[in-house]
C-alpha atoms as a PDB file:
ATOM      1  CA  UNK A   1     -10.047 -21.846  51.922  1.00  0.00           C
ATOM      2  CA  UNK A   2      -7.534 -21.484  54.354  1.00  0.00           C
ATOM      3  CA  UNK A   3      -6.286 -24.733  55.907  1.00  0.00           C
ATOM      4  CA  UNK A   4      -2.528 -23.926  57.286  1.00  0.00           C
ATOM      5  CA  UNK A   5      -2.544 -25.392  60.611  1.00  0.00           C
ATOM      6  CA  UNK A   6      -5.198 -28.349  60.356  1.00  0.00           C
ATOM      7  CA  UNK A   7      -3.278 -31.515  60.213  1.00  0.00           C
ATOM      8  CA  UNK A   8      -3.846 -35.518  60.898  1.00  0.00           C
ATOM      9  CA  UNK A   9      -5.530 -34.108  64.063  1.00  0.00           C
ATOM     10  CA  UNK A  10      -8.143 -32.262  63.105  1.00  0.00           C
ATOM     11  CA  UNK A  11      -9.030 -28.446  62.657  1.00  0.00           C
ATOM     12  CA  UNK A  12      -6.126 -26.638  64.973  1.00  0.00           C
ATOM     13  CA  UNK A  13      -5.038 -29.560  66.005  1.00  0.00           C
ATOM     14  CA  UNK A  14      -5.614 -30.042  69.243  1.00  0.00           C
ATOM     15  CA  UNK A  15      -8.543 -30.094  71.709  1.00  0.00           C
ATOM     16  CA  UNK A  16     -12.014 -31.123  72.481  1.00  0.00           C
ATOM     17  CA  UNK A  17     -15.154 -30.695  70.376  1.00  0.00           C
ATOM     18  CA  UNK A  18     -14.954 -29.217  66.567  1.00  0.00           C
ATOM     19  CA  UNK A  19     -11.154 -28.786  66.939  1.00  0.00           C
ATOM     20  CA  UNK A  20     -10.999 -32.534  67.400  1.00  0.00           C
ATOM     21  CA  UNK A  21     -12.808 -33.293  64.255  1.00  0.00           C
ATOM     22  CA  UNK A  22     -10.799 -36.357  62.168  1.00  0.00           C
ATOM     23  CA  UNK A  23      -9.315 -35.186  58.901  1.00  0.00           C
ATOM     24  CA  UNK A  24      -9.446 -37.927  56.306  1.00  0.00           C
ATOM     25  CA  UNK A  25      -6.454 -39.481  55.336  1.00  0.00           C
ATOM     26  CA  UNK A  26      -6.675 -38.874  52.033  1.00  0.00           C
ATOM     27  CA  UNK A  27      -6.895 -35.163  52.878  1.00  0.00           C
ATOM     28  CA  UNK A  28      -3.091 -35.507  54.259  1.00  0.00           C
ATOM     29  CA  UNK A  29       0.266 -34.955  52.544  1.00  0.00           C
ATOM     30  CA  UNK A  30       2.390 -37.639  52.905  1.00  0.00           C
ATOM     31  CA  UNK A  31       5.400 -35.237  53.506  1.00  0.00           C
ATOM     32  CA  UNK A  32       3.516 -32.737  55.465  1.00  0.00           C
ATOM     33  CA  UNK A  33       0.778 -34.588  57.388  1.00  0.00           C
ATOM     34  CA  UNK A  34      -1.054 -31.393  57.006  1.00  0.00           C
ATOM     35  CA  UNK A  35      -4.670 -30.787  54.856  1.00  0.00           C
ATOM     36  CA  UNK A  36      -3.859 -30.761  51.432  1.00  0.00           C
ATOM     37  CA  UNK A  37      -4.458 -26.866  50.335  1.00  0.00           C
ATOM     38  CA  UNK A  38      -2.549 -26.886  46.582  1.00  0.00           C
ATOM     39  CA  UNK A  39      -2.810 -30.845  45.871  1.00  0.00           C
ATOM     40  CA  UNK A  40      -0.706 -31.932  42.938  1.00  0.00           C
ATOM     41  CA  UNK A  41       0.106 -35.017  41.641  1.00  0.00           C
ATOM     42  CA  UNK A  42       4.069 -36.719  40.786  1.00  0.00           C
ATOM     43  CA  UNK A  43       5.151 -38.873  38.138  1.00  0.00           C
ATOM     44  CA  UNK A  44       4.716 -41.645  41.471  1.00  0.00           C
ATOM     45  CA  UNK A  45       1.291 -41.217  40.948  1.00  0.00           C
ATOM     46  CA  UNK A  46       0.413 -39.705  44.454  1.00  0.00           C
ATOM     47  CA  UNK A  47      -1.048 -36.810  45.436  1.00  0.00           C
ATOM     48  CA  UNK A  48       1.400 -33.978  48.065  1.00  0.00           C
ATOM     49  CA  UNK A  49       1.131 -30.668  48.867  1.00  0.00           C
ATOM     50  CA  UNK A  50       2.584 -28.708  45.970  1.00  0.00           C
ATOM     51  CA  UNK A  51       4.746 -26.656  48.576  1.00  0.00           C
ATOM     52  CA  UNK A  52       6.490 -29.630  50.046  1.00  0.00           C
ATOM     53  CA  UNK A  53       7.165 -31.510  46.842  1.00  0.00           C
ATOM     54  CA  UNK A  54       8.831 -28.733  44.875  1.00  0.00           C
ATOM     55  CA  UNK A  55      11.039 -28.249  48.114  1.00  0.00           C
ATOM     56  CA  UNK A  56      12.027 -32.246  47.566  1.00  0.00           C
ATOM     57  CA  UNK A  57      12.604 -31.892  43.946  1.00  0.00           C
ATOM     58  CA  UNK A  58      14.716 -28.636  44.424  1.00  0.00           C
ATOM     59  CA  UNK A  59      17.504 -31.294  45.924  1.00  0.00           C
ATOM     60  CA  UNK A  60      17.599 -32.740  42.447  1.00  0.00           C
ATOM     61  CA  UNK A  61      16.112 -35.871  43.951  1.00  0.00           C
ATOM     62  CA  UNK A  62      14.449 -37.856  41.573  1.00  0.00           C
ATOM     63  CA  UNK A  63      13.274 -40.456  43.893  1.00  0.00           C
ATOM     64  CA  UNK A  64       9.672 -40.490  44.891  1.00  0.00           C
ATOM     65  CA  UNK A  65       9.822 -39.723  48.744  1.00  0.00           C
ATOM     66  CA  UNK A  66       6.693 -41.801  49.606  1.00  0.00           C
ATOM     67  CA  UNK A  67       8.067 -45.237  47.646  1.00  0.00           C
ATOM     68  CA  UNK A  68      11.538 -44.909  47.419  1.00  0.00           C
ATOM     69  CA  UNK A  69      11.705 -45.609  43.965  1.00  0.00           C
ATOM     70  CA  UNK A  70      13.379 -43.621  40.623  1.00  0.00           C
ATOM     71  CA  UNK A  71      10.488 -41.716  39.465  1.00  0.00           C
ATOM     72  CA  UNK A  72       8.992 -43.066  35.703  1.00  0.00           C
ATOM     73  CA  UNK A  73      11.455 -41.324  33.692  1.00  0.00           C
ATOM     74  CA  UNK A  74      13.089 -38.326  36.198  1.00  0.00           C
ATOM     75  CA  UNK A  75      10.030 -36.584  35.305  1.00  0.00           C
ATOM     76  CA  UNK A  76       9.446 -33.900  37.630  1.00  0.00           C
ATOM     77  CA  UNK A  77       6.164 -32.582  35.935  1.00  0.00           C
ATOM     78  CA  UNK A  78       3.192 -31.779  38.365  1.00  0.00           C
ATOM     79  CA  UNK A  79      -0.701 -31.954  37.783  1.00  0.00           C
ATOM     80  CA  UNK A  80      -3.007 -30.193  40.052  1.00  0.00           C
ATOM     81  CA  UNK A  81      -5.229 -32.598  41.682  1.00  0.00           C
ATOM     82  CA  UNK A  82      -8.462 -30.385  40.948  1.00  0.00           C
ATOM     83  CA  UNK A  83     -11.254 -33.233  42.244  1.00  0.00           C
ATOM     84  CA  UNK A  84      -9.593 -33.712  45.627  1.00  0.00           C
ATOM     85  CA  UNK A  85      -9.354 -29.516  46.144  1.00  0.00           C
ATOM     86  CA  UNK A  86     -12.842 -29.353  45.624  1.00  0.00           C
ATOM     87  CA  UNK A  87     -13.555 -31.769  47.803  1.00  0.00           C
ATOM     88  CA  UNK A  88     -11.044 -30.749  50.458  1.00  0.00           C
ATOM     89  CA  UNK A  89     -12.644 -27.304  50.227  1.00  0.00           C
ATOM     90  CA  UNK A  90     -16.083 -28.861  50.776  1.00  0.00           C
ATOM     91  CA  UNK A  91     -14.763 -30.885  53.706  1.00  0.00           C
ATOM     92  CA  UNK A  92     -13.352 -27.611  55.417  1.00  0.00           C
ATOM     93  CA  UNK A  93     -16.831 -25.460  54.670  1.00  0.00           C
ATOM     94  CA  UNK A  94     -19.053 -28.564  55.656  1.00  0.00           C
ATOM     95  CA  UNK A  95     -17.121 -28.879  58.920  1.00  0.00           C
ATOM     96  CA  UNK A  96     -16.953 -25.208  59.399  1.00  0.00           C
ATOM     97  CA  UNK A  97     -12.772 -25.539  59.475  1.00  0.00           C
ATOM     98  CA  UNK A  98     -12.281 -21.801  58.306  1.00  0.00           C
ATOM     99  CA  UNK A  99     -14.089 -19.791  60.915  1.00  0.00           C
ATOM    100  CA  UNK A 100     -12.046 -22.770  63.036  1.00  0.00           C
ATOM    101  CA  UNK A 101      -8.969 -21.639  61.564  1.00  0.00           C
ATOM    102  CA  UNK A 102      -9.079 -17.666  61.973  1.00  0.00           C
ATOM    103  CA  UNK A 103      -9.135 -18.045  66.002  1.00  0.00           C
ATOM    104  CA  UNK A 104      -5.479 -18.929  65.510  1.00  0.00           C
ATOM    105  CA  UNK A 105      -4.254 -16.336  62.686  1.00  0.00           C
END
């Protein structure tokens, strides 16, 4: 499943009709406010796009960027979030996101 390009707004991200379809919040990256495609989850506890994570931890910050706070340890360790892929993937099929999504690749 493809989701680059659906954020807080909706598939595309703009518009009228499907396009304007809300996107859970829990779907969302806190750091991207885009669909979560490659959830994993920080020694915080909470769940960011994999991509956008690494890129904060490549800094060397070892503050969580959604509290503010020393993360438990330094650890920089990331879990996959498996149970909120799948159900991000069954969002974007039930709500027909990808055929959405390849108007605008």
């Amino acid at each position: 499943t493809d989701l680059a390009g659906v954020d807080e707004r909706g598939a595309g991200g703009g518009g009228g009709g499907l396009h304007s379809m809300p996107v859970p919040d829990c779907f969302l990256c806190p750091l991207t406010c885009k669909v979560l495609r490659n959830p994993v989850i920080a020694a915080d506890g909470v769940t960011y796009e994999e991509a956008a994570i690494r890129r904060h931890m490549a800094t060397g910050s070892k503050v969580s960027p959604s509290t503010g706070r020393k993360l438990p340890g330094g650890c920089t360790e990331l879990f996959p979030n498996r149970a909120l892929r799948q159900a991000v993937q069954f969002w974007a099929a039930t709500n027909q996101v990808e055929a959405l999504l390849l108007d605008g690749e």
